[in-house]
Protein backbone atom coordinates (compact mmCIF):
# COMPACT_ATOMS: atom_id res chain seq x y z
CA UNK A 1 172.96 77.79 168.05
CA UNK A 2 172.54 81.79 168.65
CA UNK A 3 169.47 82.84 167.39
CA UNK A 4 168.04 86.73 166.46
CA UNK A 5 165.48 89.13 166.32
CA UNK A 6 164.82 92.49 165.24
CA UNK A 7 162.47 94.96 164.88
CA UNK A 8 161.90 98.38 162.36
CA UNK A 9 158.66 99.92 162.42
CA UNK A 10 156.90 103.35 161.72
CA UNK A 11 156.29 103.99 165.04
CA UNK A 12 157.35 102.36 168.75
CA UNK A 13 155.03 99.09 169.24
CA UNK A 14 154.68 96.08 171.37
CA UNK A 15 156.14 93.27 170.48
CA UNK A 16 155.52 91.13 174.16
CA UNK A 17 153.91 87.90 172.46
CA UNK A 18 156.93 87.72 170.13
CA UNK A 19 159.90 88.91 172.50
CA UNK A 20 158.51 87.24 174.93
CA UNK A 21 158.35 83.64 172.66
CA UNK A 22 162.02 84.54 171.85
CA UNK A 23 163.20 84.51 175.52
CA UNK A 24 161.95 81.29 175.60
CA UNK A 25 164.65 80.40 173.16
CA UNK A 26 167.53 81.15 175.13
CA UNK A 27 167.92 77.96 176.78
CA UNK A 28 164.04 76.45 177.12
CA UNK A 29 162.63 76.00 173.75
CA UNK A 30 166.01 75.89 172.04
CA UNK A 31 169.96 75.14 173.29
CA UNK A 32 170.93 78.77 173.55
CA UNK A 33 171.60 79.19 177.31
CA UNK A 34 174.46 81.36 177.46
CA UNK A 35 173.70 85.13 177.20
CA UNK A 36 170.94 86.86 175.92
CA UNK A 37 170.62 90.92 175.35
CA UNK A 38 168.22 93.51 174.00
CA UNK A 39 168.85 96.71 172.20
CA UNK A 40 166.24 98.93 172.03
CA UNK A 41 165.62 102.80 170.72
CA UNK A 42 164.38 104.94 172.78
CA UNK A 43 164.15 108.97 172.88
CA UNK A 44 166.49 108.92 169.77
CA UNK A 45 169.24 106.86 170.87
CA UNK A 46 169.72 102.64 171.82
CA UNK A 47 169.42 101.38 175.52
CA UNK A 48 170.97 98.36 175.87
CA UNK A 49 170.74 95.04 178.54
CA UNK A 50 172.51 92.09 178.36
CA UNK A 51 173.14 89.58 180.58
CA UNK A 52 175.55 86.70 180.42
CA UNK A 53 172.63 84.10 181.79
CA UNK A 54 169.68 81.94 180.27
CA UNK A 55 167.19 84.13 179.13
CA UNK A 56 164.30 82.24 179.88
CA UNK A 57 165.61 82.28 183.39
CA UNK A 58 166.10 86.36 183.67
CA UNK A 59 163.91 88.42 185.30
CA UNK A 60 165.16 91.66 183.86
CA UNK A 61 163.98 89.64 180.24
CA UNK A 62 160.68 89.03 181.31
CA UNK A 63 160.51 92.41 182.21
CA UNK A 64 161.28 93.94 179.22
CA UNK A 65 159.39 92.27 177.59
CA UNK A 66 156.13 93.40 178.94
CA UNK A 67 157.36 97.00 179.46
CA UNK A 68 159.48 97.76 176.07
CA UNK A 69 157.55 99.77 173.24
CA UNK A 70 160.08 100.80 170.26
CA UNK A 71 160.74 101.26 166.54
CA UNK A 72 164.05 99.21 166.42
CA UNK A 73 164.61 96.60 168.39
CA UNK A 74 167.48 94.05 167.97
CA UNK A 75 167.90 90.79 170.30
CA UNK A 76 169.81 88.13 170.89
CA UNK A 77 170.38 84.47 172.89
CA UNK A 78 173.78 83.13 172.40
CA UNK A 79 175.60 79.62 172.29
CA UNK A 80 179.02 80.28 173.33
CA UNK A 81 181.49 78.76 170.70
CA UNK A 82 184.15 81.03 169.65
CA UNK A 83 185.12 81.47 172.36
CA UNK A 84 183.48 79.17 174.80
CA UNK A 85 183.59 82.00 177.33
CA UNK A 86 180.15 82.95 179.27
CA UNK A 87 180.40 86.95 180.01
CA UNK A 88 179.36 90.44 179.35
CA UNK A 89 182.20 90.97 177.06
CA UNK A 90 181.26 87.90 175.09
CA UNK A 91 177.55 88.68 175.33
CA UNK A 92 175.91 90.20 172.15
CA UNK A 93 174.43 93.03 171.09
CA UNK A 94 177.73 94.77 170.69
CA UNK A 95 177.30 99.02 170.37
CA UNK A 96 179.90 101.44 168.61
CA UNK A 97 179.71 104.54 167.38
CA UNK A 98 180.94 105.54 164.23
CA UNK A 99 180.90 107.79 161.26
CA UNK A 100 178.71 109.94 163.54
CA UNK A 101 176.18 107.34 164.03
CA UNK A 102 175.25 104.61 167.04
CA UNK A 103 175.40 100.99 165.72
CA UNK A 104 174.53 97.94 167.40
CA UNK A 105 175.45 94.45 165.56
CA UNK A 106 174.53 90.81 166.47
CA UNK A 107 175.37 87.62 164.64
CA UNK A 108 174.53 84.08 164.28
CA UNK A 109 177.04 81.63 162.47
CA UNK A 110 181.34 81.10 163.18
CA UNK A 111 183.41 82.94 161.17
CA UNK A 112 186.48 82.58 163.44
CA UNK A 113 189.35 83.34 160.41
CA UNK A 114 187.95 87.04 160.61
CA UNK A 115 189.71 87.18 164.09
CA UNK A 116 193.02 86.86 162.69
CA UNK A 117 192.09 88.91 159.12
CA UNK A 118 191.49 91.85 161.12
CA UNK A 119 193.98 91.50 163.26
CA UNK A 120 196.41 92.46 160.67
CA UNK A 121 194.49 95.05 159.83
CA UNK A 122 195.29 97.27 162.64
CA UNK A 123 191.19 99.03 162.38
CA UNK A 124 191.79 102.28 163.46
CA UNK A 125 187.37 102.26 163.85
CA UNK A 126 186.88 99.77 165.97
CA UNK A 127 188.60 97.83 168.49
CA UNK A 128 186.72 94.36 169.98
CA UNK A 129 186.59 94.24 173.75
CA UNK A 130 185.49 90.53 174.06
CA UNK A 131 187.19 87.48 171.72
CA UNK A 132 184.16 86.93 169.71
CA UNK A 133 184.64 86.21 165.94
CA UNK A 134 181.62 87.75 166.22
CA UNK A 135 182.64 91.20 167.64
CA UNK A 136 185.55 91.41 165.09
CA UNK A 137 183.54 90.94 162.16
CA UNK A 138 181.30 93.66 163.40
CA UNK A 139 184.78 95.85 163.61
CA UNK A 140 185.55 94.44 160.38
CA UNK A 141 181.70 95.98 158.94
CA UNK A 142 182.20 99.07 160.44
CA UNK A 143 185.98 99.61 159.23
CA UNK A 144 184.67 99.06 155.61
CA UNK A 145 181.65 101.84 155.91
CA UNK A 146 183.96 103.91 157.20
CA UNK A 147 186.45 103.83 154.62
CA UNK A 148 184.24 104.04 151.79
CA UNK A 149 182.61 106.82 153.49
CA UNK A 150 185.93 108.72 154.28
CA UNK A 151 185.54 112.17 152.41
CA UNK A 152 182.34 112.00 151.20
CA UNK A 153 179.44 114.22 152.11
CA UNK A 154 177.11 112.10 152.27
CA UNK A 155 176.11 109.27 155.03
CA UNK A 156 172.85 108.20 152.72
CA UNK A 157 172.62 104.65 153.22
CA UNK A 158 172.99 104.17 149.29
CA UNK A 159 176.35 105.09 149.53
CA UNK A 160 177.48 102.54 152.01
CA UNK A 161 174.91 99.47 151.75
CA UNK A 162 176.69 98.04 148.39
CA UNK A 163 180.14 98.39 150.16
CA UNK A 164 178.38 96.85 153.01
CA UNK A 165 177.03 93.80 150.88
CA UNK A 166 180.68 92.98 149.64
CA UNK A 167 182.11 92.84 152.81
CA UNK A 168 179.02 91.00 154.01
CA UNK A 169 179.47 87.97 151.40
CA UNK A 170 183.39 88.33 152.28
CA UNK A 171 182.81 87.50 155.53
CA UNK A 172 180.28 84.79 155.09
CA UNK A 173 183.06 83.26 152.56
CA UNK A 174 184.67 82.41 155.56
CA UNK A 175 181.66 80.32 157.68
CA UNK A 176 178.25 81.30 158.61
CA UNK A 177 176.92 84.81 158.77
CA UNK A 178 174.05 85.49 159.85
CA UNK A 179 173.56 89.14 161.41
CA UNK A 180 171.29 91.98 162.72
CA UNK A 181 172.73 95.48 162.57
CA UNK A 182 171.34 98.98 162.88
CA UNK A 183 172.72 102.74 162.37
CA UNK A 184 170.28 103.89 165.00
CA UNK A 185 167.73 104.91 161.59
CA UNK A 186 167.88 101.26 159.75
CA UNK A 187 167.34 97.66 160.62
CA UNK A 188 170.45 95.73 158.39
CA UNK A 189 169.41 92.40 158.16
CA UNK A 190 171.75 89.80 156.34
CA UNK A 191 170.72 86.39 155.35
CA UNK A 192 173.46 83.88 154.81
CA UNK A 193 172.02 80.55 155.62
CA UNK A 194 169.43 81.02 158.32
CA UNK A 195 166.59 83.76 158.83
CA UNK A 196 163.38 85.07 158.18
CA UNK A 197 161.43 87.91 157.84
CA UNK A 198 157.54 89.18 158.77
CA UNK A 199 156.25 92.19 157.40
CA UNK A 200 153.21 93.61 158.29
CA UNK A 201 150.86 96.77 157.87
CA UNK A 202 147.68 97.46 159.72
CA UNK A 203 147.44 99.29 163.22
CA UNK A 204 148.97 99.67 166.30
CA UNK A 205 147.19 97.62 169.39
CA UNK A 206 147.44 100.54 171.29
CA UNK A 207 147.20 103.61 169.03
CA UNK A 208 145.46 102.64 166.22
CA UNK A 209 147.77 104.71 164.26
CA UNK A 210 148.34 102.63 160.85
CA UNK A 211 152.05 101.25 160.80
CA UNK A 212 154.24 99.42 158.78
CA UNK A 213 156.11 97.00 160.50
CA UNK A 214 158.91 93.94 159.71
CA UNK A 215 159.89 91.35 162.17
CA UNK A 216 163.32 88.94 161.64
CA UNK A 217 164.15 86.43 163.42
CA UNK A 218 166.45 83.43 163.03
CA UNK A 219 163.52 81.19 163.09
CA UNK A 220 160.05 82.05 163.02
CA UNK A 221 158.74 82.61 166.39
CA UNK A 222 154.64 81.65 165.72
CA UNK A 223 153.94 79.38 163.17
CA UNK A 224 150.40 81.00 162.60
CA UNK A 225 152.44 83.90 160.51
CA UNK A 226 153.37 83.97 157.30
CA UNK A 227 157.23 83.86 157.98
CA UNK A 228 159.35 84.40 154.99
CA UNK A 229 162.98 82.71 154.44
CA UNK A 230 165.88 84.61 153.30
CA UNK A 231 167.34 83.51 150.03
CA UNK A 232 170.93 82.75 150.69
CA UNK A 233 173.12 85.56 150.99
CA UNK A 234 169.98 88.31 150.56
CA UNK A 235 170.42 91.83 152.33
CA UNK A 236 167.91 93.29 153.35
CA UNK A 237 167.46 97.37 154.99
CA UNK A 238 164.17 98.34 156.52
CA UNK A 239 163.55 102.06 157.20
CA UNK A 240 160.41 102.74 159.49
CA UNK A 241 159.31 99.01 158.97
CA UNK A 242 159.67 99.62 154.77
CA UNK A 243 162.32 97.47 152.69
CA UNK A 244 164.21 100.60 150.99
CA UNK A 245 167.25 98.49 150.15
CA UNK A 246 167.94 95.04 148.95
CA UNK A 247 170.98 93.32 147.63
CA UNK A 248 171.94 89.93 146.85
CA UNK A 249 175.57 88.80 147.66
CA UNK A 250 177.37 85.95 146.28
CA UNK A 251 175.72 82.68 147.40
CA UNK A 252 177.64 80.91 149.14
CA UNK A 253 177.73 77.41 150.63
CA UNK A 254 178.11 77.41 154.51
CA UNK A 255 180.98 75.45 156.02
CA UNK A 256 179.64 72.86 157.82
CA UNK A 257 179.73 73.24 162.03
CA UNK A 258 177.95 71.93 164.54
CA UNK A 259 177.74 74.80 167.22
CA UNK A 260 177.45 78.35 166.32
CA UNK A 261 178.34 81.75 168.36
């Protein structure tokens, strides 16, 4: 199935021996041969590569991952399933802006009712550009932030992260949901049925500059750390590699599936 990884820390580090182990995921240490991509912040804002090939067969991967230093970081290697269609629309991380902020969203699980739910809606935010389930409930996210947020002052993450964590349980209601998602200032990391978290403090290789740090990752990418398992349904935001929110939704029991965008 599609697995993730993410990033938040106080300042840009290297993550090679990690990123580099999670390449190897995309379609050589686990079935997950059908995209990969990499968003990354850099000099304020996200770059972003994707490719619609087996990571652990892409050059531009293996580069990146000996060459990328940053303080958010959110990957991906996908399983095509919903649809079954291998290309760069198709290929997470997907990138909007909205409510004046640069968000990036991947997701492991199916949730393919949400296609149809928003649909109907008619989301004046956000408009999907590939058929993923998994790009319309990143729509569907983002079209609930911004209508709690319409009017109000403020875009302090405590005003949207408990509208966030209802519409993050809604959505899991319907399947598995499993995501990554980041304002450009935040790692969002939801839990449904399957990740795990690192977090660290200590120094930077290079720098020695002390750091706090936080790794996630579908599943735990060396088994010499002390990875920790999301409780079902936890949310979790990291600021500068420090938990500053946390929020438990409903718990809810997956629907069994065998393959998983």
């Amino acid at each position: 199935m599609c697995e993730l990884f993410g990033i938040s820390s106080g300042t840009p580090v290297d993550a090679s021996r990690e990123l580099n182990e999670f390449r190897l995921r995309g379609g050589q240490a686990a079935d997950n041969p059908d995209g990969w991509g990499i968003a990354w912040q850099e000099s304020g804002t996200f770059r972003l590569a994707k490719e619609p090939t087996p990571a652990h067969l892409s050059d531009l991967f293996a580069q990146l991952c000996s060459t990328t230093r940053s303080s958010l970081l959110i990957a991906h290697v996908r399983k095509a399933s919903f649809p079954p269609v291998i290309d760069m629309s198709n290929t997470h991380p997907f990138q909007r802006v909205c409510c004046g902020k640069e968000w990036v969203f991947a997701h492991n699980g199916m949730v393919p009712d949400i296609v149809d739910i928003e649909l109907s809606s008619h989301n004046p935010v956000c408009c999907p550009t590939g058929r993923t389930d998994s790009e319309y409930a990143f729509c569907h996210l983002l079209g609930g932030i911004a209508q709690h947020l319409h009017g109000l002052p403020s875009t302090d993450p405590a005003s949207w992260f408990e509208k966030l964590a209802a519409e993050s349980g809604l959505v899991a209601s319907l399947g598995k949901f499993n995501f990554l998602m980041s304002d450009g200032e935040h790692l969002i990391a939801y839990g449904h049925d399957r990740l795990h978290y690192l977090e660290r403090s200590g120094s930077d290789q290079f720098d020695g500059i002390p750091v706090n740090s936080v790794l996630v990752a579908t599943e735990p990418l060396d088994k010499r750390d002390a990875w920790i398992t999301f409780q079902p349904g936890e949310l979790r935001l990291y600021r500068s590699g420090k938990l500053i929110e946390r929020m438990m939704t409903q718990p809810i029991t997956p629907v069994d599936s065998e393959r998983h965008d």
